[in-house]
Protein backbone atom coordinates (compact mmCIF):
# COMPACT_ATOMS: atom_id res chain seq x y z
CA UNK A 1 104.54 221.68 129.63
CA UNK A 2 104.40 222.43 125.81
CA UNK A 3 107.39 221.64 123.68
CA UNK A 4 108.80 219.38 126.75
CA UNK A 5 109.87 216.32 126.16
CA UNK A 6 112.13 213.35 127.92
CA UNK A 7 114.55 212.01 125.67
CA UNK A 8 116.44 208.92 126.46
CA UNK A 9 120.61 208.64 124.92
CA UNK A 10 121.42 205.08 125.33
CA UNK A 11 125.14 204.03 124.79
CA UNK A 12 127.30 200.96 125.36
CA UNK A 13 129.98 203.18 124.91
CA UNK A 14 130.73 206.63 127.02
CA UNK A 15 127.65 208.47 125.17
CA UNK A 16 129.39 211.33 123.64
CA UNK A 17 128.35 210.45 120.47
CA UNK A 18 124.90 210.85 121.29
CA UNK A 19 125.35 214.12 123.08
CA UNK A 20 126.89 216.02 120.43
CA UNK A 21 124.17 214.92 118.28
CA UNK A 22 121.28 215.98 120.51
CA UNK A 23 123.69 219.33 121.18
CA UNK A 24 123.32 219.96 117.74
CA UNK A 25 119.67 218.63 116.53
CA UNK A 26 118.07 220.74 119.92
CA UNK A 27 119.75 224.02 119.47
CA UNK A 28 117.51 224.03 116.06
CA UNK A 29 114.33 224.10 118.64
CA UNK A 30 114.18 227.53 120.53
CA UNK A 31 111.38 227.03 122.32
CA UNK A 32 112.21 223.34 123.33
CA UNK A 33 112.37 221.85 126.77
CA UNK A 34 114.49 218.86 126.82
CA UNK A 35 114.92 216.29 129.99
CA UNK A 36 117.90 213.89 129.26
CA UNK A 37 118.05 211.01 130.15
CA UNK A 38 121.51 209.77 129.94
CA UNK A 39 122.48 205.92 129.80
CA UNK A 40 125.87 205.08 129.19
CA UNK A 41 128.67 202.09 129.44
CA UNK A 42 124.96 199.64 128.72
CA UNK A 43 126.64 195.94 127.95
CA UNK A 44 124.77 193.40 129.51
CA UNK A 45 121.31 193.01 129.68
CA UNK A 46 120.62 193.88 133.44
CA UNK A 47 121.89 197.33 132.83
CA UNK A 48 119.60 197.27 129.84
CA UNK A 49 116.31 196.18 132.08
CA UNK A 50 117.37 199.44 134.23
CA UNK A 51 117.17 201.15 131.03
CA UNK A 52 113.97 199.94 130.06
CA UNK A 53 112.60 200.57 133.46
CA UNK A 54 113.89 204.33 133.42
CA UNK A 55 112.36 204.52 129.77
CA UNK A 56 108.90 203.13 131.13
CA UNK A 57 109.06 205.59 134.08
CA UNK A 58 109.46 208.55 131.97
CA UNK A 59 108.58 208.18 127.99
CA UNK A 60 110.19 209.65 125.36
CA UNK A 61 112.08 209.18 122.06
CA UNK A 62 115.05 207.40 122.27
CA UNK A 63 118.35 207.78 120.85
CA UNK A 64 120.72 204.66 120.78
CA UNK A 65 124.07 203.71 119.47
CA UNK A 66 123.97 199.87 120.89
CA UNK A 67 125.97 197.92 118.10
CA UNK A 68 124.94 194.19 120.03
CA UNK A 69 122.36 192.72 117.94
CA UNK A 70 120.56 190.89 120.92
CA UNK A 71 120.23 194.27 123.01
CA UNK A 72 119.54 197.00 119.96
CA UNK A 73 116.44 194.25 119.25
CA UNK A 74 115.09 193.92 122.99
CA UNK A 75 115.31 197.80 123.30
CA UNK A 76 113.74 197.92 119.72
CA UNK A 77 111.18 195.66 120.70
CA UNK A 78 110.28 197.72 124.42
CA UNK A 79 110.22 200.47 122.46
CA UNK A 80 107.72 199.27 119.81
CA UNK A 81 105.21 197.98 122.35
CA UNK A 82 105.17 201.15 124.69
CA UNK A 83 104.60 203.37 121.38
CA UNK A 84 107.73 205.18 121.55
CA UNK A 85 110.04 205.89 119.13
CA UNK A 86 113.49 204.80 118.82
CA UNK A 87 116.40 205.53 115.98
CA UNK A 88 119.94 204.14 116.10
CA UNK A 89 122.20 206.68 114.72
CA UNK A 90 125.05 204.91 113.50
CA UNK A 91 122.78 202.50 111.19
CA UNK A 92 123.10 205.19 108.02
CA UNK A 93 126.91 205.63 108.35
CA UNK A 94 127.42 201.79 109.06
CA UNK A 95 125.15 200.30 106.26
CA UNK A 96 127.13 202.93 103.52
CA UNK A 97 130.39 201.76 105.50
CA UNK A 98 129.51 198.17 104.87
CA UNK A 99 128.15 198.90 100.99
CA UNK A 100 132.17 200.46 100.74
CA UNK A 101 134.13 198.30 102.10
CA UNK A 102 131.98 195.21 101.03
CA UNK A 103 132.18 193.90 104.67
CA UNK A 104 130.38 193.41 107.80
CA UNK A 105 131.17 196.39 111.11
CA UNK A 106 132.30 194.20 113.75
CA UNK A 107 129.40 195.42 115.80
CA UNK A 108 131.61 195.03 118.80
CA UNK A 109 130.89 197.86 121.78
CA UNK A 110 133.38 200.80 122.85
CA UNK A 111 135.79 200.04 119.86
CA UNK A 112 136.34 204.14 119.26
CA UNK A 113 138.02 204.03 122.85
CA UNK A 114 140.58 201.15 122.29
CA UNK A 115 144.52 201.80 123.68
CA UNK A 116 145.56 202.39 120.48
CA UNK A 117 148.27 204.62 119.15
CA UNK A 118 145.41 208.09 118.88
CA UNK A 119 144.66 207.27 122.38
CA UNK A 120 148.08 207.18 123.56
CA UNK A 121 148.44 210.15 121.11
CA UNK A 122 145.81 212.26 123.15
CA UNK A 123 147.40 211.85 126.28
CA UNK A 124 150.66 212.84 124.78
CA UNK A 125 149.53 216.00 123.61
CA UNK A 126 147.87 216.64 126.65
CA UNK A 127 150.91 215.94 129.08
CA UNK A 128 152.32 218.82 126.68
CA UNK A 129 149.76 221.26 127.20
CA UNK A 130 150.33 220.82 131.27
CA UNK A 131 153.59 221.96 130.63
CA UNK A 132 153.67 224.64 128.20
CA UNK A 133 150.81 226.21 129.60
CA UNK A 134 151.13 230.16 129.78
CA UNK A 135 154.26 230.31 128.42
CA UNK A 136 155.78 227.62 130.89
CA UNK A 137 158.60 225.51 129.57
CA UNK A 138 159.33 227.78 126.51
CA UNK A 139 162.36 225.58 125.63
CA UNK A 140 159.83 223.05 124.55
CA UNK A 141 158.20 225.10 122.12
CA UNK A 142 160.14 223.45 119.09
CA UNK A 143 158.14 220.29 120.03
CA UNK A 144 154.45 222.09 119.16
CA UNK A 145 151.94 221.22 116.52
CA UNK A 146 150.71 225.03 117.02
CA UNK A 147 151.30 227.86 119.65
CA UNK A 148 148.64 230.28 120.72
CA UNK A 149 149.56 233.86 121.69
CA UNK A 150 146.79 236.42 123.28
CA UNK A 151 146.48 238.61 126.47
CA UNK A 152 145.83 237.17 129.76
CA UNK A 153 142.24 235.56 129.12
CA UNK A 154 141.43 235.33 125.61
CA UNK A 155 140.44 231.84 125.99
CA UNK A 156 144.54 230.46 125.07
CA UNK A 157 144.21 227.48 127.63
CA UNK A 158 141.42 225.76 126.97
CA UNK A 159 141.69 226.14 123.44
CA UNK A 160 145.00 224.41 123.65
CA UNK A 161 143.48 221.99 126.13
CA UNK A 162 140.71 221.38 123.47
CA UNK A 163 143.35 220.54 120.90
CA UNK A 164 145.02 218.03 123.05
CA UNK A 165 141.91 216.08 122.89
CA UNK A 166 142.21 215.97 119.36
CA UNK A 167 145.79 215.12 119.89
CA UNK A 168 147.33 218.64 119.34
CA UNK A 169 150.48 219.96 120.78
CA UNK A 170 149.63 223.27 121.70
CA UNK A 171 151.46 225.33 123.21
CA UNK A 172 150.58 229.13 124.90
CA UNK A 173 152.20 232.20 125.10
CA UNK A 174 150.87 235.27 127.16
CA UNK A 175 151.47 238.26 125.64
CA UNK A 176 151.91 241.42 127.97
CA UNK A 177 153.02 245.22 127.43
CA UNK A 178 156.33 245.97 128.22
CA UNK A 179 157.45 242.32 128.44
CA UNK A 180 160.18 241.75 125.92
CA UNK A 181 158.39 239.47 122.66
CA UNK A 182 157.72 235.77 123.56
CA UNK A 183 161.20 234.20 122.77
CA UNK A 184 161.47 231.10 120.06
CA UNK A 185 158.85 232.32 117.94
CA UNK A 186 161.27 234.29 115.05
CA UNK A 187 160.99 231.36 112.46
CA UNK A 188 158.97 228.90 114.72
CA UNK A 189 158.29 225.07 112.72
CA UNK A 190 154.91 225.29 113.45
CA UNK A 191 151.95 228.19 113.22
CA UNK A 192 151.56 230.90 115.73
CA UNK A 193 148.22 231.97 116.18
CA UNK A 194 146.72 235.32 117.46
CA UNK A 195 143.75 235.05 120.13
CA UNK A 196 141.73 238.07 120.94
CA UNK A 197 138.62 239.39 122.28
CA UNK A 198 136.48 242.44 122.51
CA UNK A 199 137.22 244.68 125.41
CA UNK A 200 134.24 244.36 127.28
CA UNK A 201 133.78 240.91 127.02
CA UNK A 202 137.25 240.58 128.32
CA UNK A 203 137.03 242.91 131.10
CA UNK A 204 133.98 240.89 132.07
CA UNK A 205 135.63 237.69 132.00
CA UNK A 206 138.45 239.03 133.91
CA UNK A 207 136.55 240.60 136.93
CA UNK A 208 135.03 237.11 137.41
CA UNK A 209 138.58 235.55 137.31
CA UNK A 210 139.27 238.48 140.05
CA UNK A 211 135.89 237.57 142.01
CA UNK A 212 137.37 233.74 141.95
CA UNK A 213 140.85 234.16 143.25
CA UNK A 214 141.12 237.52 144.86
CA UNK A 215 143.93 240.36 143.87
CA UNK A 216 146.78 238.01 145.64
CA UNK A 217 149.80 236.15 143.70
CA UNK A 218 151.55 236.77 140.46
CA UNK A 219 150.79 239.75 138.70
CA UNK A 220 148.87 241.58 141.71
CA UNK A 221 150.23 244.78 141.79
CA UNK A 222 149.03 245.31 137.99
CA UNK A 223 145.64 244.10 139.12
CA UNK A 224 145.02 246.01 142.32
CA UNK A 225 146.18 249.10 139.72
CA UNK A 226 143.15 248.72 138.28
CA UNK A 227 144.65 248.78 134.76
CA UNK A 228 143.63 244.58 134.59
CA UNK A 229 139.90 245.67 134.35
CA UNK A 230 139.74 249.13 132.77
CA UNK A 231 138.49 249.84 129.90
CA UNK A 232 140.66 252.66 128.05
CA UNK A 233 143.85 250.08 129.25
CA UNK A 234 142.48 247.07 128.31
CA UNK A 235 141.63 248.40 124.86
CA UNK A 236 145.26 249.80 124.58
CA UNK A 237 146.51 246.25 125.79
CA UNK A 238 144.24 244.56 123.15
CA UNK A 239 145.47 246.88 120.42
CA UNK A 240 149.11 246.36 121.41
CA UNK A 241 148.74 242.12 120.73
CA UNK A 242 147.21 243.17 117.53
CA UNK A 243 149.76 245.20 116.62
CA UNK A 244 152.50 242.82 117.49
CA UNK A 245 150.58 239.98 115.38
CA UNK A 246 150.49 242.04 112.66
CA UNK A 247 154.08 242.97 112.64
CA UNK A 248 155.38 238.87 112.93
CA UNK A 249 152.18 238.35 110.20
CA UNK A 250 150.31 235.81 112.57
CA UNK A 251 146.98 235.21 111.98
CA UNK A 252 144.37 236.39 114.54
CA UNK A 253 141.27 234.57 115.84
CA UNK A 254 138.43 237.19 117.37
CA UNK A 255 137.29 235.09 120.19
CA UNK A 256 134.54 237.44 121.37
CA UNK A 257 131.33 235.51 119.89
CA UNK A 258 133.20 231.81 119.24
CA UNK A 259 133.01 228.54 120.99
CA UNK A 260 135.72 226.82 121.95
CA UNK A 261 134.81 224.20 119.71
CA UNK A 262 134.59 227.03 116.89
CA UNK A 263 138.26 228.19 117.77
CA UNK A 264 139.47 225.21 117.41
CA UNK A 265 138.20 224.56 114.00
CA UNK A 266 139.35 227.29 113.34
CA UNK A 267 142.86 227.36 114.53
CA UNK A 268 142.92 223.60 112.68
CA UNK A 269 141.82 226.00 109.36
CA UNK A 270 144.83 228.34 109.87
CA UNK A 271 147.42 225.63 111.10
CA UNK A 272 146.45 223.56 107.45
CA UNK A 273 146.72 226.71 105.51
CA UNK A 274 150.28 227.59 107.23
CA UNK A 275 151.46 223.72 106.48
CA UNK A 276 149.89 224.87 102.63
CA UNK A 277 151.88 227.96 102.12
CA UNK A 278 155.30 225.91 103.69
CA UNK A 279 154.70 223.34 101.06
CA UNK A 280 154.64 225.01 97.93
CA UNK A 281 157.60 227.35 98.89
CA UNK A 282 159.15 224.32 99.41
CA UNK A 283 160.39 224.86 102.98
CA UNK A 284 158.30 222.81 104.58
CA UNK A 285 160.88 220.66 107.42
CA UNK A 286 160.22 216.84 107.10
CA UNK A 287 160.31 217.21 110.52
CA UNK A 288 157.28 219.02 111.20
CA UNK A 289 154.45 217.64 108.92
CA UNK A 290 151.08 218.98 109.47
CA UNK A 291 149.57 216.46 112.42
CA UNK A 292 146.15 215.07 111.76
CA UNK A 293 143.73 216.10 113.74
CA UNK A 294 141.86 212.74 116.09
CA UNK A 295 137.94 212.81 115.42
């Protein structure tokens, strides 16, 4: 096939690296046809042979952030005498790295994923998010880095979720007409942030969340109504978060055409400016600094 092409992500640690870069690099290429070949957790050198036999089998460029000297020049050398090409990724950001600090990188595999405090840090954050989760636990809210607010599926949870993983609190708040306003949030030490979504693209979401579970449990009298998935209510409900945003002067995120990722970054945007504006009124509490986001 034109434009197809294997292409080979070898890791000795879990790989993600690699993937986001591909992620990124391929979505420049309509038109391309990628196989991946994924090869992760590689430390000795039988799991590199298996590699290199998987490589032989089906050719194509190879990605690789090995950091063991021995194994980057075996897979260097395979690669070189089966005319393929091969680039490890880290090599720019480690040789500048070295050139800074005036010292060798340890070259030592899986460092990134050591028990260390940002791992422990992670898992923190997302024992939090388990339970503050759609308004759950609401006496806990004091304890957040950042609380999302939105009607039912405007992507709240796995946004929050998404910020654990960069070891963010963050709490989430549904917002529903003719519930009386989320409670803890009149002069809150941390942002509250606005999700929403374009009507449509909600109600579609929504009928596939209806497809999944059925009209049973909490909430199923409003969705057997109908009002969950139509239109002229939905809009009304949308318009009614909006309006209560604007009235507390929370920020809103549209949702409609964003990533995940994208929210995040963006809530991480909004959270820095809030921390900003606290600072140079000078009522920023020492006990709520603005919490640095893990790479």
């Amino acid at each position: 096939m034109p434009n197809r092409m294997n292409l080979h992500l070898v890791s000795d640690a879990t790989g993600e690296t690699l993937n986001s870069i591909a992620r990124a690099t391929v979505s420049q290429f309509e038109h391309a046809s990628i196989v991946y070949h994924r090869w992760s957790l590689v430390r000795t050198r039988f799991q590199l042979h298996r590699v290199l036999e998987g490589i032989e089998a089906e050719p194509g460029p190879v990605l690789s952030t090995l950091v063991e000297k021995g194994m980057r020049a075996e897979l260097e050398a395979f690669c070189l005498r089966v005319g393929l090409p091969v680039l490890n990724v880290l090599d720019p950001v480690m040789t500048m790295f070295q050139e800074q600090f005036g010292q060798k990188a340890a070259a030592r595999p899986g460092r990134q994923y050591v028990l260390d405090a940002d791992y422990f840090r992670r898992i923190d954050a997302m024992h939090y998010v388990l339970a503050h989760d759609d308004g759950q636990a609401q006496a806990g809210i004091a304890e957040a880095d950042v609380v999302l607010v939105g009607v039912s599926r405007s992507s709240k949870t796995p946004t929050s979720f998404y910020l654990a993983n960069r070891g963010i609190k963050a709490a989430n708040i549904p917002l529903v007409p003719g519930l009386a306003d989320p409670p803890g949030l009149d002069d809150p030490l941390c942002p509250t942030i606005g999700l929403t979504i374009d009507a449509e693209s909600l109600i579609e979401i929504r009928r596939h969340r209806l497809n999944m579970i059925g009209t049973g449990g909490a909430g199923a009298s409003r969705k057997d109504s109908g009002e969950y998935i139509d239109l002229e209510s939905v809009k009304a409900e949308l318009l009614w978060a909006r309006r209560m945003c604007a009235k507390r002067s929370w920020p809103v995120i549209d949702v409609t055409r964003r990533s995940i990722e994208e929210t995040a970054a963006t809530v991480l945007q909004l959270m820095e400016a809030w921390h900003e504006r606290r600072r140079k009124a000078g009522a920023a509490s020492p006990e709520a600094p603005l919490p640095t986001p893990l790479p």
